[in-house]
N, C-alpha and C. Protein backbone atom coordinates (compact mmCIF):
# COMPACT_ATOMS: atom_id res chain seq x y z
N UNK A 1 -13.98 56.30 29.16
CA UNK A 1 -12.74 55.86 29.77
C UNK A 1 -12.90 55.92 31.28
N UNK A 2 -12.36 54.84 32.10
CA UNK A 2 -12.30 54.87 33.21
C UNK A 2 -10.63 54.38 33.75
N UNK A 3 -10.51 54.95 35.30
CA UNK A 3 -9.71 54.89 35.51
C UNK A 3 -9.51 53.78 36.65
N UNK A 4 -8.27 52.84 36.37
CA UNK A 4 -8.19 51.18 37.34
C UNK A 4 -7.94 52.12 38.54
N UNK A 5 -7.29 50.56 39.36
CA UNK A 5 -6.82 50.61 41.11
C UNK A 5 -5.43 51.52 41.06
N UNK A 6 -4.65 51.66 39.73
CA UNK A 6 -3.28 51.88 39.54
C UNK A 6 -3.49 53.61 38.87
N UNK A 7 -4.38 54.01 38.88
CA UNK A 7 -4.99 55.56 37.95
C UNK A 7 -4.57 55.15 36.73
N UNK A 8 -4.48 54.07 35.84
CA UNK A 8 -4.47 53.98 34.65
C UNK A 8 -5.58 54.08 33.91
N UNK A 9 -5.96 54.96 32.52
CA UNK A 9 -7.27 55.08 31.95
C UNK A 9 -7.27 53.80 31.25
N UNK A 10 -8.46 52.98 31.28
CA UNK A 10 -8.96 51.86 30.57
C UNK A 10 -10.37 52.45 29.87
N UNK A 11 -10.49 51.38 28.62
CA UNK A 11 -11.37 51.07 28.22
C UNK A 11 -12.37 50.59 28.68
N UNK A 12 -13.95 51.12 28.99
CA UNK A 12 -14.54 50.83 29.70
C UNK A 12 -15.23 48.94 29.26
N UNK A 13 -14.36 48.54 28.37
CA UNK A 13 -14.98 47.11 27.97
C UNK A 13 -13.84 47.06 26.40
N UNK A 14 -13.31 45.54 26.46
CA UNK A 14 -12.79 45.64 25.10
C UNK A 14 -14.08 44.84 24.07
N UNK A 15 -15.03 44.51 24.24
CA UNK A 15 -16.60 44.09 23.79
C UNK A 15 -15.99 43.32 22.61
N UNK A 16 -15.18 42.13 23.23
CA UNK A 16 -14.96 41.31 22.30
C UNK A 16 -14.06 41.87 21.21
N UNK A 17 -13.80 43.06 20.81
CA UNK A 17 -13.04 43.26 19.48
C UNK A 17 -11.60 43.39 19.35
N UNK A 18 -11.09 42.72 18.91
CA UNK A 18 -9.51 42.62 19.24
C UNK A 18 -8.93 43.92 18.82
N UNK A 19 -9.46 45.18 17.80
CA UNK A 19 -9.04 45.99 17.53
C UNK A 19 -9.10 46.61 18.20
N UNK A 20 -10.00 47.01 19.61
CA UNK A 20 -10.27 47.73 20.61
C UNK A 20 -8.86 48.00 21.32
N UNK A 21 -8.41 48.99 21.83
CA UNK A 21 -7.27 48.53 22.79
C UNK A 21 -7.77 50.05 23.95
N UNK A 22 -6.32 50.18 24.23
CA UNK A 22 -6.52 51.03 25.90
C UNK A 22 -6.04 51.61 26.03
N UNK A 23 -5.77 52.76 26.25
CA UNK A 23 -5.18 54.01 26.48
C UNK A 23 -4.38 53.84 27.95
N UNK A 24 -3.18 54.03 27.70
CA UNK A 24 -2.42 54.01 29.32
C UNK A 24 -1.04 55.45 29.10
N UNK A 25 -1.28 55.88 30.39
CA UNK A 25 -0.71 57.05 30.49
C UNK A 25 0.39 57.15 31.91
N UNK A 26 1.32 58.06 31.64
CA UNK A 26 2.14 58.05 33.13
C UNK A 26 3.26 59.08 32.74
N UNK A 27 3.73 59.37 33.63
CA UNK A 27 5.07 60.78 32.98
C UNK A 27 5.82 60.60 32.56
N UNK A 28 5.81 59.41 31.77
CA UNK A 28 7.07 58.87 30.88
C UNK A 28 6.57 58.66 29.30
N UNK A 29 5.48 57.95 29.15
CA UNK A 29 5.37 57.46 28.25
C UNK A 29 4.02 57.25 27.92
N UNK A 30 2.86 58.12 26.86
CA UNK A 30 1.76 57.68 27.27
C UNK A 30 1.15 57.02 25.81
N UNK A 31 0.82 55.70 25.95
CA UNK A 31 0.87 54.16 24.79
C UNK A 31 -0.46 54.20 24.59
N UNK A 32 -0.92 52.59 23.73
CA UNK A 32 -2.06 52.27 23.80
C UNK A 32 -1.34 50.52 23.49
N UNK A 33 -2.31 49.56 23.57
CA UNK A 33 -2.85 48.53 23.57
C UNK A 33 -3.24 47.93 22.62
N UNK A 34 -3.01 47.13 21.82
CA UNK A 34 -3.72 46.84 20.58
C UNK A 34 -3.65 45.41 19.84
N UNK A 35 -4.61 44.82 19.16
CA UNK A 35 -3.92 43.95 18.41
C UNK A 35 -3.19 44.21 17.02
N UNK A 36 -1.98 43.34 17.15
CA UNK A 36 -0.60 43.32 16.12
C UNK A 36 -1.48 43.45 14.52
N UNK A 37 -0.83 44.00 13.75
CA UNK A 37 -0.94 43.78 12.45
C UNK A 37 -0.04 43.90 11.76
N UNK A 38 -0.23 43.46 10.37
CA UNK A 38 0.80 42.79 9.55
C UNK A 38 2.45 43.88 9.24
N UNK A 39 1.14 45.41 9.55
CA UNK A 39 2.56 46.24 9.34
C UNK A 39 3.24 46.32 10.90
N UNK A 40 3.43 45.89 11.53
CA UNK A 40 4.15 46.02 12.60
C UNK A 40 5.22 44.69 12.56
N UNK A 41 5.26 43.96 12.00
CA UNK A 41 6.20 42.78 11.80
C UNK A 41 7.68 43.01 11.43
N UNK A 42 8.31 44.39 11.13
CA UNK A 42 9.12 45.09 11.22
C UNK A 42 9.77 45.19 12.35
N UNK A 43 8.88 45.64 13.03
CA UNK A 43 9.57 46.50 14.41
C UNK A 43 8.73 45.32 15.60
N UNK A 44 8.42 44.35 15.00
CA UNK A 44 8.55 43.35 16.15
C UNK A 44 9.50 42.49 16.14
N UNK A 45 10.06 42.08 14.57
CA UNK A 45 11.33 41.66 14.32
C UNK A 45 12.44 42.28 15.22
N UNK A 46 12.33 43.51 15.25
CA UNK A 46 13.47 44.28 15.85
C UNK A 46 13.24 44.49 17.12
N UNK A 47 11.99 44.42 17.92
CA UNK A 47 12.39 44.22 19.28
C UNK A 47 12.78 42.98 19.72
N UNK A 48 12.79 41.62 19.11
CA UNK A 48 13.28 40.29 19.24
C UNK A 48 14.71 40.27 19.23
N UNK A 49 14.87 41.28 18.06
CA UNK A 49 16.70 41.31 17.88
C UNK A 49 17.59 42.10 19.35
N UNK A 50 16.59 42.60 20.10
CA UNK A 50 17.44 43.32 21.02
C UNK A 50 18.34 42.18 22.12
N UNK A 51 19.46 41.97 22.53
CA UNK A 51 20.05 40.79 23.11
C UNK A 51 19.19 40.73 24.33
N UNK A 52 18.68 41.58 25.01
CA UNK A 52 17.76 41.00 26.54
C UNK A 52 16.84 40.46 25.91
N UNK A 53 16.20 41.15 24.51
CA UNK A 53 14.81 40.13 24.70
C UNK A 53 15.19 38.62 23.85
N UNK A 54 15.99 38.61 23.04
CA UNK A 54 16.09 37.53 22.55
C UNK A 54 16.51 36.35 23.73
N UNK A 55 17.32 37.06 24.44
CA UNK A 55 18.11 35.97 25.69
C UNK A 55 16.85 35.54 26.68
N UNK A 56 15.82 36.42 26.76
CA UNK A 56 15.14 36.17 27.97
C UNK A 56 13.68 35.85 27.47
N UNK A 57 13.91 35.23 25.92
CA UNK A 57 12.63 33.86 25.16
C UNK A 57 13.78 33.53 24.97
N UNK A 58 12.54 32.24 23.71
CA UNK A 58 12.72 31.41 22.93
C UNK A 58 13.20 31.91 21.61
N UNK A 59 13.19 32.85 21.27
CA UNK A 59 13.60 33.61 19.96
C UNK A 59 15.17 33.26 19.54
N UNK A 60 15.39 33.36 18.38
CA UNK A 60 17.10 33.21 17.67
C UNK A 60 17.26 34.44 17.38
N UNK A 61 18.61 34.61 17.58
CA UNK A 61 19.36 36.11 17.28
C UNK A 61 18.98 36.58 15.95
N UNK A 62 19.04 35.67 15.40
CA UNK A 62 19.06 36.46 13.84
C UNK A 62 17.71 35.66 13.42
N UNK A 63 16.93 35.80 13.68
CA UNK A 63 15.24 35.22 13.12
C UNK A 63 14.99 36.11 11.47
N UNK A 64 14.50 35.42 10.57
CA UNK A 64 14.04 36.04 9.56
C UNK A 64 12.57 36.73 9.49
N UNK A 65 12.60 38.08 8.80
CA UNK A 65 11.41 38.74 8.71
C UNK A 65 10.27 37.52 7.81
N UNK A 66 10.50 36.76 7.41
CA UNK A 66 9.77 35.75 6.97
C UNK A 66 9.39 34.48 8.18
N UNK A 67 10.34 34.89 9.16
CA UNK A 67 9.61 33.63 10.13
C UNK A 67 8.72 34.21 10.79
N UNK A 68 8.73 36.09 11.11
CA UNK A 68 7.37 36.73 11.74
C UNK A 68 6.37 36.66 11.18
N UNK A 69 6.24 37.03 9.73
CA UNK A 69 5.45 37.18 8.99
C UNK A 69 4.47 35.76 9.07
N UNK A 70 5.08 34.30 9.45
CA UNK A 70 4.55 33.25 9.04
C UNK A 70 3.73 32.79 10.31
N UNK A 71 4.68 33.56 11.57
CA UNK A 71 3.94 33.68 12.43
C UNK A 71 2.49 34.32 13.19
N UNK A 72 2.81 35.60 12.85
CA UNK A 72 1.77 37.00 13.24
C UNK A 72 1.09 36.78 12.23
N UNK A 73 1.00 36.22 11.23
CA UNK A 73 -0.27 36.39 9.69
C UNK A 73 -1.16 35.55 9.69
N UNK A 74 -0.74 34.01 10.94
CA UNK A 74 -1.48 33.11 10.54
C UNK A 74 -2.83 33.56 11.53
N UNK A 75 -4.08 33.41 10.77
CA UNK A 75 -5.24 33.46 11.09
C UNK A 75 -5.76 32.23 12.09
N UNK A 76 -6.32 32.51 13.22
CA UNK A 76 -6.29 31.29 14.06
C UNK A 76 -7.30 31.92 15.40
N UNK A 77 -8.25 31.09 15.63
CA UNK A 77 -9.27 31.84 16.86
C UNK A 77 -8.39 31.13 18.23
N UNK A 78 -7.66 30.81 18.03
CA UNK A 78 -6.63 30.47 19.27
C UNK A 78 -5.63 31.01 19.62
N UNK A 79 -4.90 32.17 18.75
CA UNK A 79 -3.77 33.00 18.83
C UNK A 79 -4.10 34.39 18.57
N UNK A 80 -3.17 34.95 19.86
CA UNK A 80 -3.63 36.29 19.68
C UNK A 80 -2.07 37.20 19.85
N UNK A 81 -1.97 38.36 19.38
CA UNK A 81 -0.64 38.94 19.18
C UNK A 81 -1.08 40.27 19.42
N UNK A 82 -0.45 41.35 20.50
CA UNK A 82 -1.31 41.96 21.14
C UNK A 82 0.41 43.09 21.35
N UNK A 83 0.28 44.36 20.73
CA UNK A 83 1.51 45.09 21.10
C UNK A 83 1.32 46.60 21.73
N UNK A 84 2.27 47.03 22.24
CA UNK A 84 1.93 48.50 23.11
C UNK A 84 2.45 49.41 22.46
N UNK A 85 2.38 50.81 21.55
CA UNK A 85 3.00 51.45 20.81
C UNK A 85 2.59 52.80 21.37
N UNK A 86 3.34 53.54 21.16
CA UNK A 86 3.40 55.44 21.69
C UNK A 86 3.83 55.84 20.50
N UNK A 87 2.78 56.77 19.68
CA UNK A 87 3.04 57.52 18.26
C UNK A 87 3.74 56.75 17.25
N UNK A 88 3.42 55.59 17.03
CA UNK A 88 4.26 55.03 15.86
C UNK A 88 4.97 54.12 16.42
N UNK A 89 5.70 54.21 17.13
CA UNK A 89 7.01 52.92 18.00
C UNK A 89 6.24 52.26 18.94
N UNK A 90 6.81 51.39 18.00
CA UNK A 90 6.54 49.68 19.60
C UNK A 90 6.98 49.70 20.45
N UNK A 91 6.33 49.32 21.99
CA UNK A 91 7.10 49.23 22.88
C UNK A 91 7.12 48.07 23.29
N UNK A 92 6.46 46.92 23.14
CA UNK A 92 6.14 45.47 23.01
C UNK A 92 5.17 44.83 22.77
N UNK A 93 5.21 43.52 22.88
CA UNK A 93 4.80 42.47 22.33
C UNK A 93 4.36 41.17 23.22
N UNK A 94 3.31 41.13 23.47
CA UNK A 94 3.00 40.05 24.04
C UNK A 94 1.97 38.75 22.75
N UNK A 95 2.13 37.80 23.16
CA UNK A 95 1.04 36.72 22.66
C UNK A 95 0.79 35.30 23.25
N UNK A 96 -0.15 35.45 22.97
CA UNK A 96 -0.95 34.29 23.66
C UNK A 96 -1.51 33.24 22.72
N UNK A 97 -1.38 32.09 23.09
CA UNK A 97 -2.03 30.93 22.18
C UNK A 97 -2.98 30.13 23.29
N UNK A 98 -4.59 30.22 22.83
CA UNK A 98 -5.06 29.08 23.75
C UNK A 98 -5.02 27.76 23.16
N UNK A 99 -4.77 26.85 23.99
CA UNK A 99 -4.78 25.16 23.30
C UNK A 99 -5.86 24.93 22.64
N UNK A 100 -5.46 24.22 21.62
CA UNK A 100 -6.51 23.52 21.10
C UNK A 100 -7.45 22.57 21.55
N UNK A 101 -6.76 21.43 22.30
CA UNK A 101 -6.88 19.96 22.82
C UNK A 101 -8.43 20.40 23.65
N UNK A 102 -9.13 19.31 23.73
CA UNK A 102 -10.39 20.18 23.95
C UNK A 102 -10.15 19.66 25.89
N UNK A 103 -9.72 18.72 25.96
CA UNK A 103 -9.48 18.45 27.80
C UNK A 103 -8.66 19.77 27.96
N UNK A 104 -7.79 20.66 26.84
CA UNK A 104 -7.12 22.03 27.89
C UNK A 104 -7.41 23.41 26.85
N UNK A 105 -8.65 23.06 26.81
CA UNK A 105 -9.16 24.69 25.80
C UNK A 105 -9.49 25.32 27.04
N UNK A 106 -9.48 25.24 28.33
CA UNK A 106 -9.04 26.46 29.44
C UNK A 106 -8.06 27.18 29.71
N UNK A 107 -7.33 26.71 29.24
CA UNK A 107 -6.04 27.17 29.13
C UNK A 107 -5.21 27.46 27.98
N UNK A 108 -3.85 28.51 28.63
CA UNK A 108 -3.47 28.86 27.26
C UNK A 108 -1.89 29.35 28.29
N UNK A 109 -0.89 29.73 26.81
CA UNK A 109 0.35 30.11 27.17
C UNK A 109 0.80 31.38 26.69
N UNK A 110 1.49 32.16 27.24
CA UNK A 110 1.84 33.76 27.01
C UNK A 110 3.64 33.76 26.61
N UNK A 111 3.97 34.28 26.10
CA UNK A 111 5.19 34.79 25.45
C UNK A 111 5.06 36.58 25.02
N UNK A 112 6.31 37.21 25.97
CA UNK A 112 6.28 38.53 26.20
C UNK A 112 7.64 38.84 25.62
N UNK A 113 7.82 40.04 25.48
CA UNK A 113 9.00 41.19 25.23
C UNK A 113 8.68 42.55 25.55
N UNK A 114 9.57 43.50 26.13
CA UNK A 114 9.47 44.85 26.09
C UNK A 114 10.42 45.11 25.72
N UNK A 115 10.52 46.40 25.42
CA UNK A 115 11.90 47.00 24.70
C UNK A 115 12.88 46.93 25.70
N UNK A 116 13.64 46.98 25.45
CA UNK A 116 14.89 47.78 26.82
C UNK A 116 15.01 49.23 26.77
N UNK A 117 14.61 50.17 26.19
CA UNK A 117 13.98 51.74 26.18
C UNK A 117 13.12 51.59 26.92
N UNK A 118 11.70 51.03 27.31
CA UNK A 118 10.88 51.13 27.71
C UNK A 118 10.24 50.13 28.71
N UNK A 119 11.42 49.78 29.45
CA UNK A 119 11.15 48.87 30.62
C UNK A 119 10.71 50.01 32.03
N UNK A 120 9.90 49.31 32.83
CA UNK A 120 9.50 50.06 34.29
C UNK A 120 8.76 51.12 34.17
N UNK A 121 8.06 51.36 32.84
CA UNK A 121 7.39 52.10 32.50
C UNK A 121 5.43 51.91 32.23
N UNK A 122 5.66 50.68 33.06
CA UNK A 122 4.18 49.93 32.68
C UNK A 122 3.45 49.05 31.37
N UNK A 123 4.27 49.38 30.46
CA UNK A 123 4.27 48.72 29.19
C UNK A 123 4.11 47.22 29.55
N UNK A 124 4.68 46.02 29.97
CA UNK A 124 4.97 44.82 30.40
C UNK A 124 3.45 44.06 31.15
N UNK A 125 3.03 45.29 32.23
CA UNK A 125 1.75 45.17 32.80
C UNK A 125 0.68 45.41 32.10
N UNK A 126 0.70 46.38 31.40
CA UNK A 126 -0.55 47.12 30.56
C UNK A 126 -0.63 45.57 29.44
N UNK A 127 -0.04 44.68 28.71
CA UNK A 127 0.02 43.93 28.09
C UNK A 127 -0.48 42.65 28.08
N UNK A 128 0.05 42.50 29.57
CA UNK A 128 -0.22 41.20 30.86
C UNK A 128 -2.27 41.72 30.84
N UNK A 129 -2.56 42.79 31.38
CA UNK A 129 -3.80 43.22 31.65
C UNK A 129 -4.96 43.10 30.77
N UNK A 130 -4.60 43.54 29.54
CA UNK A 130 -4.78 43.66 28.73
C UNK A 130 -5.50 42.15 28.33
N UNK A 131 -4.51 41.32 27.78
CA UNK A 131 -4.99 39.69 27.25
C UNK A 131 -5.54 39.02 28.55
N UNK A 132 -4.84 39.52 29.91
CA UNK A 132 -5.77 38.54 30.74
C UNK A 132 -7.30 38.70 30.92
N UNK A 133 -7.70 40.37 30.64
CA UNK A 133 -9.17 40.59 30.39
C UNK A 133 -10.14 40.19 29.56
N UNK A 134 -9.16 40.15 28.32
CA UNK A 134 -9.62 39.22 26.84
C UNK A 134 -10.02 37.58 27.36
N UNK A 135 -9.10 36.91 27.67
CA UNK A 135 -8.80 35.28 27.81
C UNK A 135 -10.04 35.09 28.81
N UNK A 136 -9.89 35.85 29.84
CA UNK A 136 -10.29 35.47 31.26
C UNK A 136 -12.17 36.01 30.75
N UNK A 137 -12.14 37.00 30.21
CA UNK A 137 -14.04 37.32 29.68
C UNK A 137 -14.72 36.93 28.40
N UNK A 138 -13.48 36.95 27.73
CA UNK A 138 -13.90 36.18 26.96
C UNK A 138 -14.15 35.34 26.04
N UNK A 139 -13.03 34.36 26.70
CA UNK A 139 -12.60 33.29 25.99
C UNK A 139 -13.19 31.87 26.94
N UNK A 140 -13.14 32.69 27.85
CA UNK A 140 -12.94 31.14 29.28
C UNK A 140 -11.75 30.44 29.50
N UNK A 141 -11.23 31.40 29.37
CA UNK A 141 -9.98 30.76 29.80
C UNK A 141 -10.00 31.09 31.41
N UNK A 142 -9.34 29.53 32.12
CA UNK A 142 -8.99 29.87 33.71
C UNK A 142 -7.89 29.60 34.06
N UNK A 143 -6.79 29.16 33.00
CA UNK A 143 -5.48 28.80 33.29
C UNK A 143 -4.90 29.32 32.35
N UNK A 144 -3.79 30.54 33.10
CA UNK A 144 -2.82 31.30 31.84
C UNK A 144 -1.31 30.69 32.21
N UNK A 145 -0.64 30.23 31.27
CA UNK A 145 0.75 29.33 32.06
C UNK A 145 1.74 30.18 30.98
N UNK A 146 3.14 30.41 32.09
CA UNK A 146 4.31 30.37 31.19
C UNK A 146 5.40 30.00 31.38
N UNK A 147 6.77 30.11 30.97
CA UNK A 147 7.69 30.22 31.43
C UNK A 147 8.48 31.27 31.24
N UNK A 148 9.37 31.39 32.61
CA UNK A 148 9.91 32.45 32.64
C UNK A 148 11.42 31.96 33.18
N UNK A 149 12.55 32.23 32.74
CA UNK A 149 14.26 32.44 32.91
C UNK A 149 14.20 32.29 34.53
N UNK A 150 14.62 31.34 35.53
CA UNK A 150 14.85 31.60 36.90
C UNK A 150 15.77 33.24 37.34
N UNK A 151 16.56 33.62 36.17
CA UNK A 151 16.96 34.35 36.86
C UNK A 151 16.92 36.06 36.14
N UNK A 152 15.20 35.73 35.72
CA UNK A 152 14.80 37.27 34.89
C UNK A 152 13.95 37.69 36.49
N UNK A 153 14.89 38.55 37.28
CA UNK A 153 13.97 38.76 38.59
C UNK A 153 12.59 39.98 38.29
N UNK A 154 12.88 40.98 37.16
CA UNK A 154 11.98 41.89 36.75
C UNK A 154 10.42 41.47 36.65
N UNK A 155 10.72 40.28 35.59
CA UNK A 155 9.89 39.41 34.67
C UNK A 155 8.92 38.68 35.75
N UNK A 156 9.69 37.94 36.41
CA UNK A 156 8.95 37.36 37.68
C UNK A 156 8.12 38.24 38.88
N UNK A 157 8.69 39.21 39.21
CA UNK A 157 8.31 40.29 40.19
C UNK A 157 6.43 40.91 39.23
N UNK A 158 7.05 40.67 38.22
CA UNK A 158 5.81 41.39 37.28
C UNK A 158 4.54 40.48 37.63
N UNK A 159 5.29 39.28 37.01
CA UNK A 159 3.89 37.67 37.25
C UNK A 159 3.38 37.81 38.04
N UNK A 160 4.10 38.17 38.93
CA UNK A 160 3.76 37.64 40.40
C UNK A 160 2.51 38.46 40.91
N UNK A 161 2.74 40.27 40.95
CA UNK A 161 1.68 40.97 40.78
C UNK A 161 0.88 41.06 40.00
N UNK A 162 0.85 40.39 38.86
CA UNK A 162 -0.61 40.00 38.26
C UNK A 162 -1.50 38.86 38.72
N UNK A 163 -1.15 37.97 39.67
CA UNK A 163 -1.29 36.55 40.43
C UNK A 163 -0.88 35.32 39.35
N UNK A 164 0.25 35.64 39.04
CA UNK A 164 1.11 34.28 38.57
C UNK A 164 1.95 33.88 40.20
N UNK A 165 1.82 32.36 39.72
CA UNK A 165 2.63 31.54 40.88
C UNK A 165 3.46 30.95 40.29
N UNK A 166 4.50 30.55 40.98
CA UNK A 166 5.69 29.72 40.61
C UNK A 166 4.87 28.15 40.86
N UNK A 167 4.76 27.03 39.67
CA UNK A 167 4.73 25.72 40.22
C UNK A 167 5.60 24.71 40.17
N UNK A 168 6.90 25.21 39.42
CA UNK A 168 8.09 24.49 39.30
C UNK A 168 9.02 24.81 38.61
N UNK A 169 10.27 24.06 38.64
CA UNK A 169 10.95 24.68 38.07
C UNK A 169 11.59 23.58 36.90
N UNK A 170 12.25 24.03 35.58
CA UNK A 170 11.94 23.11 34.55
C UNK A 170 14.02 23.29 34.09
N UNK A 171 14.46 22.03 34.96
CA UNK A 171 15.87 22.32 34.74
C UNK A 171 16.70 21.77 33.37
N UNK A 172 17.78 23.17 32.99
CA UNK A 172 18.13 22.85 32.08
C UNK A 172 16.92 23.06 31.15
N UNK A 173 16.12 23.74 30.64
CA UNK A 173 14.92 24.44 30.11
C UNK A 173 15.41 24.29 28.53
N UNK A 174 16.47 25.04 28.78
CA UNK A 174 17.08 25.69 27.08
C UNK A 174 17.94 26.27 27.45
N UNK A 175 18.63 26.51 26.17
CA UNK A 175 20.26 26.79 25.42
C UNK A 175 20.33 27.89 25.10
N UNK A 176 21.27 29.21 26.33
CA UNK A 176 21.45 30.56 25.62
C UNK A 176 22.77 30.55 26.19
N UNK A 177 23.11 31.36 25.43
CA UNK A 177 24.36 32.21 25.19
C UNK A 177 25.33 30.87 25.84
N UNK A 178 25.60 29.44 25.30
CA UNK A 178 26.35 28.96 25.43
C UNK A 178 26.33 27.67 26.16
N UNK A 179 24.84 27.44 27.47
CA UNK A 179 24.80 27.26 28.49
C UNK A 179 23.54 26.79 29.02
N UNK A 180 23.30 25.36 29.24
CA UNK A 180 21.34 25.57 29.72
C UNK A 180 21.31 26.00 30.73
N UNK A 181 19.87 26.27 30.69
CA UNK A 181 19.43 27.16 31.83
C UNK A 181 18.36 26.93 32.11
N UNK A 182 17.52 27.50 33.59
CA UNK A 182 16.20 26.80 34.04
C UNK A 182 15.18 27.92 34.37
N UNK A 183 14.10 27.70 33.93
CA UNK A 183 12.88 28.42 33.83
C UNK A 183 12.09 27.93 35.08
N UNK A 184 11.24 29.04 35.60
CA UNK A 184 10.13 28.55 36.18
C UNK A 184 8.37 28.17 35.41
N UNK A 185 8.01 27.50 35.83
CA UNK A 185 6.61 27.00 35.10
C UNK A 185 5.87 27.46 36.24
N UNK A 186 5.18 29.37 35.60
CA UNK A 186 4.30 29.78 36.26
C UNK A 186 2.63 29.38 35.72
N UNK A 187 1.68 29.73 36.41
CA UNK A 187 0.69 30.18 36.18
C UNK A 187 -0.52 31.06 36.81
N UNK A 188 -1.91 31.36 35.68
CA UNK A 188 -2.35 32.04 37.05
C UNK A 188 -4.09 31.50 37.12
N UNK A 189 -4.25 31.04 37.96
CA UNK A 189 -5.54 30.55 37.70
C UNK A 189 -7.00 32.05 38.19
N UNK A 190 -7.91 31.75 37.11
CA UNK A 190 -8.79 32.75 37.35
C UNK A 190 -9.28 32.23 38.70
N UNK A 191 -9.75 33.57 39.27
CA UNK A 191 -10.17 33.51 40.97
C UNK A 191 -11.65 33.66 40.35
C-alpha cells in the first residue's frame, strides 16, 4: 500500500483485475473500492431511491429491483459498475460504459451516486479515482464525458478537481420534479 498526493492509502496497481479495489481512510469513514456484484443490487437499489440521488441522475423514483438486476448482471467488456462500502454498507456507486462504436472506443461515459450519509467524506472522489485509473491504464481510454445538473454545485466542484471541464451546456436536458432542466456536458481528456 502506498500513500497518494491527498495521504490516501492506494493500491500499489489495480493489475487489471476488477476485483482488486483500494483501501481509503480518513476520521470519518474508512471504505474500500470495488467492483459491484450481484449481491449488492439491494442496496444500490436503495441508494437510487434516496430523493438527492434520484433527482441529481437519470434514475426513476420507484425503479424495480429487476431493472438493477438487468442492469449490473449484464456481462459486457465495456461496462463497469464500481461501489465504495465501509463494513457491509454502500456508500456509492459509480459506472462507467466505454462506447462501443469503434471511431469512439476512446471514450466512455460515467454515472455517479453517493449516499446523502456519506457525502464530503471522499467517497465521490475515491470512485472518480478509482475508474479513471482503470479506463485511463487500462483500457485506453482518453475521453471520460458526463453530465452533470447545472445546478449540483458539489458534483461539479468534484469534476472539476479531478480535471473535468465544462464544454457546454445541454438546455432543457430532462424532466425532474415537474420541470426541465439543464446539465452541463463535461469531460476530461487524458493529459
Amino acid at each position: 500500500m502506498i500513500k497518494d498526493h491527498h495521504g490516501i492509502l492506494l493500491s500499489e496497481s489495480l493489475l487489471g483485475k476488477m476485483e482488486s479495489f483500494q483501501i481509503y481512510g480518513n476520521t470519518m469513514t474508512d471504505f474500500k473500492v470495488r467492483h459491484s456484484e450481484s449481491k449488492d443490487i439491494p442496496a444500490i437499489k436503495a441508494l437510487y431511491e434516496q430523493p438527492s440521488c434520484y433527482a441529481s441522475t437519470l434514475q426513476q423514483p420507484f425503479a424495480s429491483e429487476q431493472l438493477w438486476q438487468d442492469r449490473l448482471n449484464r456481462v459486457s467488456d465495456h461496462f463497469t459498475s464500481l461501489v465504495a462500502e465501509s463494513h457491509g454498507e454502500l456508500l456509492g456507486q459509480l459506472n462507467i460504459e466505454v462506447f462501443k462504436c469503434p471511431r469512439r472506443k476512446h471514450a466512455a461515459n460515467i454515472g455517479m451516486a453517493v449516499s446523502e450519509a456519506h457525502r464530503g467524506q471522499g467517497v465521490g472522489r475515491a470512485l472518480l479515482e478509482a475508474v479513471i485509473e482503470t479506463v485511463e491504464k487500462w483500457q485506453a481510454v482518453t475521453r471520460i464525458e458526463l453530465e452533470v445538473y447545472t445546478d449540483n454545485k458539489a458534483a461539479i466542484e468534484l469534476y472539476q478537481e479531478c480535471g473535468f471541464t465544462i464544454e457546454g451546456t445541454a438546455k432543457n436536458y430532462a424532466f425532474r420534479n415537474g420541470e426541465f432542466v439543464d446539465v452541463y456536458l463535461m469531460a476530461r481528456l487524458k493529459k
